[in-house]
C-alpha atoms as a PDB file:
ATOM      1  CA  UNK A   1      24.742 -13.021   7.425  1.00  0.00           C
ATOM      2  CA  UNK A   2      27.003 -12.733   4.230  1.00  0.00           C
ATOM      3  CA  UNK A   3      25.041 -10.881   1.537  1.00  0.00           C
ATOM      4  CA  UNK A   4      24.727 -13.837  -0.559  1.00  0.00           C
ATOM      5  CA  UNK A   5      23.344 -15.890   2.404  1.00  0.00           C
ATOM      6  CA  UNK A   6      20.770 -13.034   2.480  1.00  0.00           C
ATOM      7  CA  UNK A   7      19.691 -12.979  -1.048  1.00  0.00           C
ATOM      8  CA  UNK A   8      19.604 -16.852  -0.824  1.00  0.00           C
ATOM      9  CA  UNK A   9      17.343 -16.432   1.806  1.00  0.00           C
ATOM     10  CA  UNK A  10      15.107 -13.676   0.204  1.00  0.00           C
ATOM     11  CA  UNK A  11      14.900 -15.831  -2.723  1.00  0.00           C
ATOM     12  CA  UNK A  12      13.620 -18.734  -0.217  1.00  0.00           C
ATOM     13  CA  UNK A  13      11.176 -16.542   1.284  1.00  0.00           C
ATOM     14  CA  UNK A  14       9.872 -15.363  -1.679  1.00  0.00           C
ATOM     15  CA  UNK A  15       8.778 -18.760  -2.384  1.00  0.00           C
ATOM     16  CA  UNK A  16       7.111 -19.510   0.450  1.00  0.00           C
ATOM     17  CA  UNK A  17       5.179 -16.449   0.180  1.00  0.00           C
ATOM     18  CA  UNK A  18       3.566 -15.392  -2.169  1.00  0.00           C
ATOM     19  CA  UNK A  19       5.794 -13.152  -4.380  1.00  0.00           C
ATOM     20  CA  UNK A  20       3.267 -10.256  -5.602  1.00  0.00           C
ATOM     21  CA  UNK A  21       2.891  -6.819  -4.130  1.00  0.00           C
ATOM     22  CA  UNK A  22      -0.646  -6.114  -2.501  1.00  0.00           C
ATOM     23  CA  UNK A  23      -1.272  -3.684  -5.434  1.00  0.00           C
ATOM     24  CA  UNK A  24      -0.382  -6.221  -7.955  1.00  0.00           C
ATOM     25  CA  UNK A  25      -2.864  -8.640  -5.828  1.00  0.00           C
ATOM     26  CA  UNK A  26      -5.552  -6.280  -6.107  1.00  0.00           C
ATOM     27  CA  UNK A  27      -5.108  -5.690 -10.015  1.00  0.00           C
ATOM     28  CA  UNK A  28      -3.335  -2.529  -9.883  1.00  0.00           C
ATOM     29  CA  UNK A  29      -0.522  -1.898 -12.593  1.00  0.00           C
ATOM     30  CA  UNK A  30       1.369   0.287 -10.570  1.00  0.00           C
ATOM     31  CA  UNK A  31       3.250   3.190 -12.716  1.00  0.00           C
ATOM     32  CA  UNK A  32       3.935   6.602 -12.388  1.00  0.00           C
ATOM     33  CA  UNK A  33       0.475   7.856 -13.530  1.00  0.00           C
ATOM     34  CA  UNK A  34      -2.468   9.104 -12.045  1.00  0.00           C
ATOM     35  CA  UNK A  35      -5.019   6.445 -11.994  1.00  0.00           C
ATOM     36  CA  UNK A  36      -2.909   3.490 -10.592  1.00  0.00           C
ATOM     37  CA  UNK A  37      -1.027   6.080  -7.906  1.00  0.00           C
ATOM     38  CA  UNK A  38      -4.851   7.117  -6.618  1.00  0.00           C
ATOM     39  CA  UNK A  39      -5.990   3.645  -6.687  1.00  0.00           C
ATOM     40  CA  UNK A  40      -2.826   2.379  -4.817  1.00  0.00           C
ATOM     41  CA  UNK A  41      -3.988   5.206  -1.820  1.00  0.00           C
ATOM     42  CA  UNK A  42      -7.303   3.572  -1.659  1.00  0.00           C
ATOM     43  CA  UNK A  43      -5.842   0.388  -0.970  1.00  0.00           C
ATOM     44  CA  UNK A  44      -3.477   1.308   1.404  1.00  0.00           C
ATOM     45  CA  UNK A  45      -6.340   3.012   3.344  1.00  0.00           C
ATOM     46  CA  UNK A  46      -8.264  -0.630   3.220  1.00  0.00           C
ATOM     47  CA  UNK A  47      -5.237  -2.110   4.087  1.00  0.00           C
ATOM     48  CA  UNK A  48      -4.794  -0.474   7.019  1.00  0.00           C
ATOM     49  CA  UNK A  49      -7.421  -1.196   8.772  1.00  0.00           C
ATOM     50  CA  UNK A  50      -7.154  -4.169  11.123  1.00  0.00           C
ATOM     51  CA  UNK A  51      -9.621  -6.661   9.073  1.00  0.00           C
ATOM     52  CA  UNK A  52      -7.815  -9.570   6.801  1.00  0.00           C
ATOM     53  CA  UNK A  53      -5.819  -8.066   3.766  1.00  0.00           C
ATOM     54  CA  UNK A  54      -7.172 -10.582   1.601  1.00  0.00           C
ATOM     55  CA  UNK A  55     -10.972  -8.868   2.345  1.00  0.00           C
ATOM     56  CA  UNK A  56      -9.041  -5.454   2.084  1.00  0.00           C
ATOM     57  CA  UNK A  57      -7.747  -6.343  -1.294  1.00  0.00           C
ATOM     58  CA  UNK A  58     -11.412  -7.854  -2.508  1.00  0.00           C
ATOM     59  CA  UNK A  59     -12.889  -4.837  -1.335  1.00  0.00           C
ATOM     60  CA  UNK A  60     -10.525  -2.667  -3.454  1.00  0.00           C
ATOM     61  CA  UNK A  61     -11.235  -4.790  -6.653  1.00  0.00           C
ATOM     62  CA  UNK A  62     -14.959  -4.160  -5.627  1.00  0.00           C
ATOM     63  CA  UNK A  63     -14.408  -0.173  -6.058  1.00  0.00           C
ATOM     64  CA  UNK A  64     -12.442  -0.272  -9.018  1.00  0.00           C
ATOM     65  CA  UNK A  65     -14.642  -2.884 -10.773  1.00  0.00           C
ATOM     66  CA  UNK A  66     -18.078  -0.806  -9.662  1.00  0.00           C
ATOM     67  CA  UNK A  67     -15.809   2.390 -11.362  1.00  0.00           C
ATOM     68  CA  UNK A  68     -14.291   3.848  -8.618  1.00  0.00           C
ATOM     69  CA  UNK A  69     -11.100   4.134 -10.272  1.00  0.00           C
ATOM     70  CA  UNK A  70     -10.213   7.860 -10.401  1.00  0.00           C
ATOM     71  CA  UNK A  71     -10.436  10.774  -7.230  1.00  0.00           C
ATOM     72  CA  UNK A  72     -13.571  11.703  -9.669  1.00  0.00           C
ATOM     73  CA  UNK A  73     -15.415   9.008 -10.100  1.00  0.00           C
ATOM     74  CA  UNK A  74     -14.711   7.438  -6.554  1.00  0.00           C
ATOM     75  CA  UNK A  75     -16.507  11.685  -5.725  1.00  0.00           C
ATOM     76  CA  UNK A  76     -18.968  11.774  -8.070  1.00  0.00           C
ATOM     77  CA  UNK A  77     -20.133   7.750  -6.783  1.00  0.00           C
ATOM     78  CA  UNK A  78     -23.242   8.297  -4.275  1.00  0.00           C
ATOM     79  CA  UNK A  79     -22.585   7.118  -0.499  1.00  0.00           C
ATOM     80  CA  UNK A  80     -24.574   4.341  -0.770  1.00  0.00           C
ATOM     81  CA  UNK A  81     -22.405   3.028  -4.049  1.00  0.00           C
ATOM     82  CA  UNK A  82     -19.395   2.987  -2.017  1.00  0.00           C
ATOM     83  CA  UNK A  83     -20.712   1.134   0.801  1.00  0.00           C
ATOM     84  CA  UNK A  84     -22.196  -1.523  -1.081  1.00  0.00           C
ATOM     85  CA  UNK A  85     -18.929  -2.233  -3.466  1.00  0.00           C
ATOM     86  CA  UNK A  86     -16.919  -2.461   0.315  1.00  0.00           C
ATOM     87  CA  UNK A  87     -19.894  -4.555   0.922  1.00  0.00           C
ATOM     88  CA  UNK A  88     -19.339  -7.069  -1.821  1.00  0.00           C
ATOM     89  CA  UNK A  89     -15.576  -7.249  -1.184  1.00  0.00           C
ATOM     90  CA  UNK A  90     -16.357  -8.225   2.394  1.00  0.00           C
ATOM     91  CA  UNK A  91     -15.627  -4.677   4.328  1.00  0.00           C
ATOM     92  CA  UNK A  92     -18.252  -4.860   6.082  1.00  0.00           C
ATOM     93  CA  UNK A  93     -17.140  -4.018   9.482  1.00  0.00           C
ATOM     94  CA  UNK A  94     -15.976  -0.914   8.258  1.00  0.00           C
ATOM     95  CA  UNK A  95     -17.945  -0.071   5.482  1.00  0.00           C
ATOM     96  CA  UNK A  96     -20.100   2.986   6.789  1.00  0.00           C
ATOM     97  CA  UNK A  97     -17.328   4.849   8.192  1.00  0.00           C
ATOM     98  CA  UNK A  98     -14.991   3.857   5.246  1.00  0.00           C
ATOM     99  CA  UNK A  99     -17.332   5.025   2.484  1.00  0.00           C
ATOM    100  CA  UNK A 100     -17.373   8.334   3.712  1.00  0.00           C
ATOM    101  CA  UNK A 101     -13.781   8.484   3.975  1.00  0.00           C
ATOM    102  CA  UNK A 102     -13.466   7.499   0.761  1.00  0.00           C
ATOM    103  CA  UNK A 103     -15.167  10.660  -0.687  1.00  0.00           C
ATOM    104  CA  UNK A 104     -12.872  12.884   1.711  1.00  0.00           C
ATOM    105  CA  UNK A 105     -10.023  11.362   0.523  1.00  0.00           C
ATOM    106  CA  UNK A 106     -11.023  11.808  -3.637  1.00  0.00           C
ATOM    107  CA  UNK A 107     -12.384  15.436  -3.062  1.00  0.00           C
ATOM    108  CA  UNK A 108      -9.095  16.254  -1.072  1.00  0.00           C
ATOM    109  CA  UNK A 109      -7.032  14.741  -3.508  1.00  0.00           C
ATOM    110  CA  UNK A 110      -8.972  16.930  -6.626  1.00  0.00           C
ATOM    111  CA  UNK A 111      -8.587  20.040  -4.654  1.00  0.00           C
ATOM    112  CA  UNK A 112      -5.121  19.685  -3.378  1.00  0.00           C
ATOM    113  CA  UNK A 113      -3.277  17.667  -6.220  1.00  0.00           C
ATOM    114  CA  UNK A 114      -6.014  18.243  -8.837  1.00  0.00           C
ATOM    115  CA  UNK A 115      -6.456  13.970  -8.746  1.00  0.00           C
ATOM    116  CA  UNK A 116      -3.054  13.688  -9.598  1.00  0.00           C
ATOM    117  CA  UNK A 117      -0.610  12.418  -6.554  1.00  0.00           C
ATOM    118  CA  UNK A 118       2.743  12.840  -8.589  1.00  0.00           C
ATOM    119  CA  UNK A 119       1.774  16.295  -7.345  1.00  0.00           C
ATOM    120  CA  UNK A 120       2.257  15.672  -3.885  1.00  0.00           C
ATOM    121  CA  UNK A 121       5.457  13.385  -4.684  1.00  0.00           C
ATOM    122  CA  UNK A 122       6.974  16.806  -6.423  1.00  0.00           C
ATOM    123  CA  UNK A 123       5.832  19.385  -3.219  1.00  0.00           C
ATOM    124  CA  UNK A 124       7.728  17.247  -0.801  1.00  0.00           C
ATOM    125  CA  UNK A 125      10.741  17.586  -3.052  1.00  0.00           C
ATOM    126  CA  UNK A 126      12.181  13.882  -2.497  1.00  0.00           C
ATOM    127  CA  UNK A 127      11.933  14.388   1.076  1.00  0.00           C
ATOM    128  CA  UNK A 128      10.491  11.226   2.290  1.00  0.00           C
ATOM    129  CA  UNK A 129       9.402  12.348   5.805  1.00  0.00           C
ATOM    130  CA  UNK A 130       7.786  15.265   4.246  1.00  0.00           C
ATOM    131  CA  UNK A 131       5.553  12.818   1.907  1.00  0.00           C
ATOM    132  CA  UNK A 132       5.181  10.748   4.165  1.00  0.00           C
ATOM    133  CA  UNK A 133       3.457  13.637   6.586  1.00  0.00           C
ATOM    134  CA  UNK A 134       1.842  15.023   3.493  1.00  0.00           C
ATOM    135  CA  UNK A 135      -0.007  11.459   2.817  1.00  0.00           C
ATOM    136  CA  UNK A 136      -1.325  11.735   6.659  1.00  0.00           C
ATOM    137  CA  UNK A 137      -3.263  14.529   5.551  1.00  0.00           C
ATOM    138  CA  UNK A 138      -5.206  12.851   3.612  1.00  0.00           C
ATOM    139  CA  UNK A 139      -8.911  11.736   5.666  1.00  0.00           C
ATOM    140  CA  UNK A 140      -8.350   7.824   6.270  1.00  0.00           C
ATOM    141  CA  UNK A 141      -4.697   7.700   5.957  1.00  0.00           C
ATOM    142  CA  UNK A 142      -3.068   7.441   9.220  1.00  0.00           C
ATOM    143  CA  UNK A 143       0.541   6.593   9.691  1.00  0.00           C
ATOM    144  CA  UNK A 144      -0.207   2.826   8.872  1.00  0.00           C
ATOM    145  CA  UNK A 145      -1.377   3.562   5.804  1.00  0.00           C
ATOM    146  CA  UNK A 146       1.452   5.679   4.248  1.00  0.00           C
ATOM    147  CA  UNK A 147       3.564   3.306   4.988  1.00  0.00           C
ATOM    148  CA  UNK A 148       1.878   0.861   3.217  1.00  0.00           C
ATOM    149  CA  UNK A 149       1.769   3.276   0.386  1.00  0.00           C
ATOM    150  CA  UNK A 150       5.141   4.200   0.477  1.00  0.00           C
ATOM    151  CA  UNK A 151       6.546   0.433   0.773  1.00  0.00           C
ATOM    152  CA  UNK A 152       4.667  -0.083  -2.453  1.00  0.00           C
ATOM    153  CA  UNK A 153       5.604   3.016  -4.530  1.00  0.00           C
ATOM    154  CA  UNK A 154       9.200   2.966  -3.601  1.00  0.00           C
ATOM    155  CA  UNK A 155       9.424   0.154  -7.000  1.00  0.00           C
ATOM    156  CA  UNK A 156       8.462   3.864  -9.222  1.00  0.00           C
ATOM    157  CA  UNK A 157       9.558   6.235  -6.517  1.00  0.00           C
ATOM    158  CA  UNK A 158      13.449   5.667  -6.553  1.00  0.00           C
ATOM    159  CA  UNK A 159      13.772   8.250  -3.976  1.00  0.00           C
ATOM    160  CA  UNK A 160      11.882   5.951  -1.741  1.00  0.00           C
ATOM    161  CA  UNK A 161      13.856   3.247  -1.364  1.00  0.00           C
ATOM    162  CA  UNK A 162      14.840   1.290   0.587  1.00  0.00           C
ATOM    163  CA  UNK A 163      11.130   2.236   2.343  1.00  0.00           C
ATOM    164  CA  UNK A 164      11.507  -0.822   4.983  1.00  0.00           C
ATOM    165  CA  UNK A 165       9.538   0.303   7.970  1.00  0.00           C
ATOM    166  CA  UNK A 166       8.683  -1.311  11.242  1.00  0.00           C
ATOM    167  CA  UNK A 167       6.047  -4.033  10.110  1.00  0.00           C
ATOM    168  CA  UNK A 168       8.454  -4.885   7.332  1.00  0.00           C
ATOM    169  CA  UNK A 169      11.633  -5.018   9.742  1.00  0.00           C
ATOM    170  CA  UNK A 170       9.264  -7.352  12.061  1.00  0.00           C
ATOM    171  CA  UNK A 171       9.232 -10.079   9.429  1.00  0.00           C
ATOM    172  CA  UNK A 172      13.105  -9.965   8.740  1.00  0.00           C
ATOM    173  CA  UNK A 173      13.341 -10.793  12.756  1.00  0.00           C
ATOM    174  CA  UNK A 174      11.127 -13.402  12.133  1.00  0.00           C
ATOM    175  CA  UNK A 175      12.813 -14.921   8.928  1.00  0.00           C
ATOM    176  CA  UNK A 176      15.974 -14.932  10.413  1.00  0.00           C
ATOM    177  CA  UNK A 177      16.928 -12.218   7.922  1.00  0.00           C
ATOM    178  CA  UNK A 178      19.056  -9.108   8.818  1.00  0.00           C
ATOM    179  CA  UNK A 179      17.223  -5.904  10.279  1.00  0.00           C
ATOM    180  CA  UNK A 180      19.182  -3.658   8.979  1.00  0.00           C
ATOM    181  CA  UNK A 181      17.163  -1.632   5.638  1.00  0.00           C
ATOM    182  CA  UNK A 182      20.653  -1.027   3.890  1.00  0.00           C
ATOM    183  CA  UNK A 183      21.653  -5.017   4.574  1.00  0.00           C
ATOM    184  CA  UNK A 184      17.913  -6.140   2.660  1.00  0.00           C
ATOM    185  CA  UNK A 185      18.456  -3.321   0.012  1.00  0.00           C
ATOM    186  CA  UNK A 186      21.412  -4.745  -1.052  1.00  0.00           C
ATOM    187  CA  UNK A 187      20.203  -8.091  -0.964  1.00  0.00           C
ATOM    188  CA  UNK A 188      18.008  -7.371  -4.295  1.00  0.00           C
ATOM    189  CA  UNK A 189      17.298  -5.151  -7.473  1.00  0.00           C
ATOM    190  CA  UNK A 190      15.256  -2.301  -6.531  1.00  0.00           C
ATOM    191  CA  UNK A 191      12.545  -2.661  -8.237  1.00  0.00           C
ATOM    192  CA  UNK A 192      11.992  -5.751  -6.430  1.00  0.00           C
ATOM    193  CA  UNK A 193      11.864  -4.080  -2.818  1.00  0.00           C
ATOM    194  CA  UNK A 194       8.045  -3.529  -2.920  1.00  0.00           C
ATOM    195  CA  UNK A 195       7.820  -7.630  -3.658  1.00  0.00           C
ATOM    196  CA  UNK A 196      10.179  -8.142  -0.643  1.00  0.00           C
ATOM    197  CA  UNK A 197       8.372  -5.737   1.616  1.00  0.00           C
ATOM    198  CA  UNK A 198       5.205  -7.566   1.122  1.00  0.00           C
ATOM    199  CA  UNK A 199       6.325 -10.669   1.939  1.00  0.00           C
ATOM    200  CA  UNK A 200       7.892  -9.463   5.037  1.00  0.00           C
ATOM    201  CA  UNK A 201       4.764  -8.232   5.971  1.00  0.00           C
ATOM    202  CA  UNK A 202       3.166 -11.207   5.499  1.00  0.00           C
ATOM    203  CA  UNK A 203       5.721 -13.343   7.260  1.00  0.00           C
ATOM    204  CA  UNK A 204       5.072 -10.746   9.813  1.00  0.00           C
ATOM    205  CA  UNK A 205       1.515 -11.009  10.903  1.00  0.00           C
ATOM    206  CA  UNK A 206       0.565 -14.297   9.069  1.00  0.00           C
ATOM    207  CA  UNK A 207      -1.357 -14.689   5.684  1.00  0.00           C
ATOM    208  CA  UNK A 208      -4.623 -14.608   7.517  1.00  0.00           C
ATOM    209  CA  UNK A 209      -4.219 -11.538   9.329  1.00  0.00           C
ATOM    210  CA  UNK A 210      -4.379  -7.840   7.496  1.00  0.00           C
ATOM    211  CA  UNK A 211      -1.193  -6.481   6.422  1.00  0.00           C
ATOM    212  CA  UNK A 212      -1.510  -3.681   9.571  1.00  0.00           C
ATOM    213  CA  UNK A 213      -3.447  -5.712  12.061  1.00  0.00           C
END
């Protein structure tokens, strides 16, 4: 495929799905600052599990609008508070386990990065394996997740890009679009490969299913 036949066919697929990242679906206004970066990690940990990505991303809104939205707050929230904002997203299936998680994840995030994750972005010294591993460290992020959370920072994370992983590469095959990450890169502005990932993922495993499942 020509690269104009490709971003012809981006542009088409971008139509028929919908063209917003997850974290612009859940509210987030994803920038290079603290808040947003933490609040993108919790919803690439909901994400990941294998319930619908529309509860995942309700469930995320839940947190942030019950105050969740900082490592500190998300800590200093009881147990209970946790599970019953997953609760009212619809994460129920999960919600127990999850809510604990959830206070791993801040408190490791305060003591490690002091609630800031540009701090982990500058210890892995562009080195996107190394981030990549350094994000599995964190309780409830398993390789699933960091890639979702990687696929959605590479838009403020030039160093990223192109982040196309498997699940993403899945929905080119599908679409009839090539599988090579260079080939898609190309295709579009980078700052738009977050918005393409997504919808590859979503042509991937269907709009009803959750964006790991």
């Amino acid at each position: 495929m020509t690269r104009s036949g490709t971003t012809a066919r981006v542009r088409d697929l971008l139509e028929e799905e919908s063209s917003r990242t997850y974290a612009q679906e859940a509210g987030i206004r994803l920038k290079d600052t603290p808040q947003p970066l933490y609040q993108l990690l919790v919803l690439a940990h909901l994400l990941s599990a294998r319930i619908r990505a529309e509860t995942a991303v309700a469930a995320a809104e839940a947190l942030f609008d019950a105050g969740m939205r900082t490592p500190r707050r998300m800590r200093e929230a009881s147990w209970q508070q946790r599970v019953d904002a997953l609760g009212e997203g619809g994460y129920r299936r999960y919600d127990e386990r999850t809510a604990t998680q959830l206070g791993e994840e801040a408190e490791l995030v305060l003591a490690k990065y002091g609630g800031d994750l540009r701090r982990m972005r500058e210890a892995a010294h562009g080195d996107v394996d190394e981030l990549r591993s350094a994000l599995q460290e964190i309780p409830g992020i398993g390789p699933a997740g960091a890639d979702i959370f990687l696929r959605e920072a590479q838009g403020i994370w030039p160093e990223l890009a192109p982040y196309l992983d498997e699940r993403v590469l899945e929905g080119a095959r599908r679409t009839g679009l090539p599988t090579d990450p260079a080939a898609l890169a190309r295709a579009v502005p980078r700052e738009e490969l977050p918005v393409v990932a997504a919808a590859l993922v979503r042509a991937s495993v269907g709009r009803a299913s959750g964006a790991e499942s």
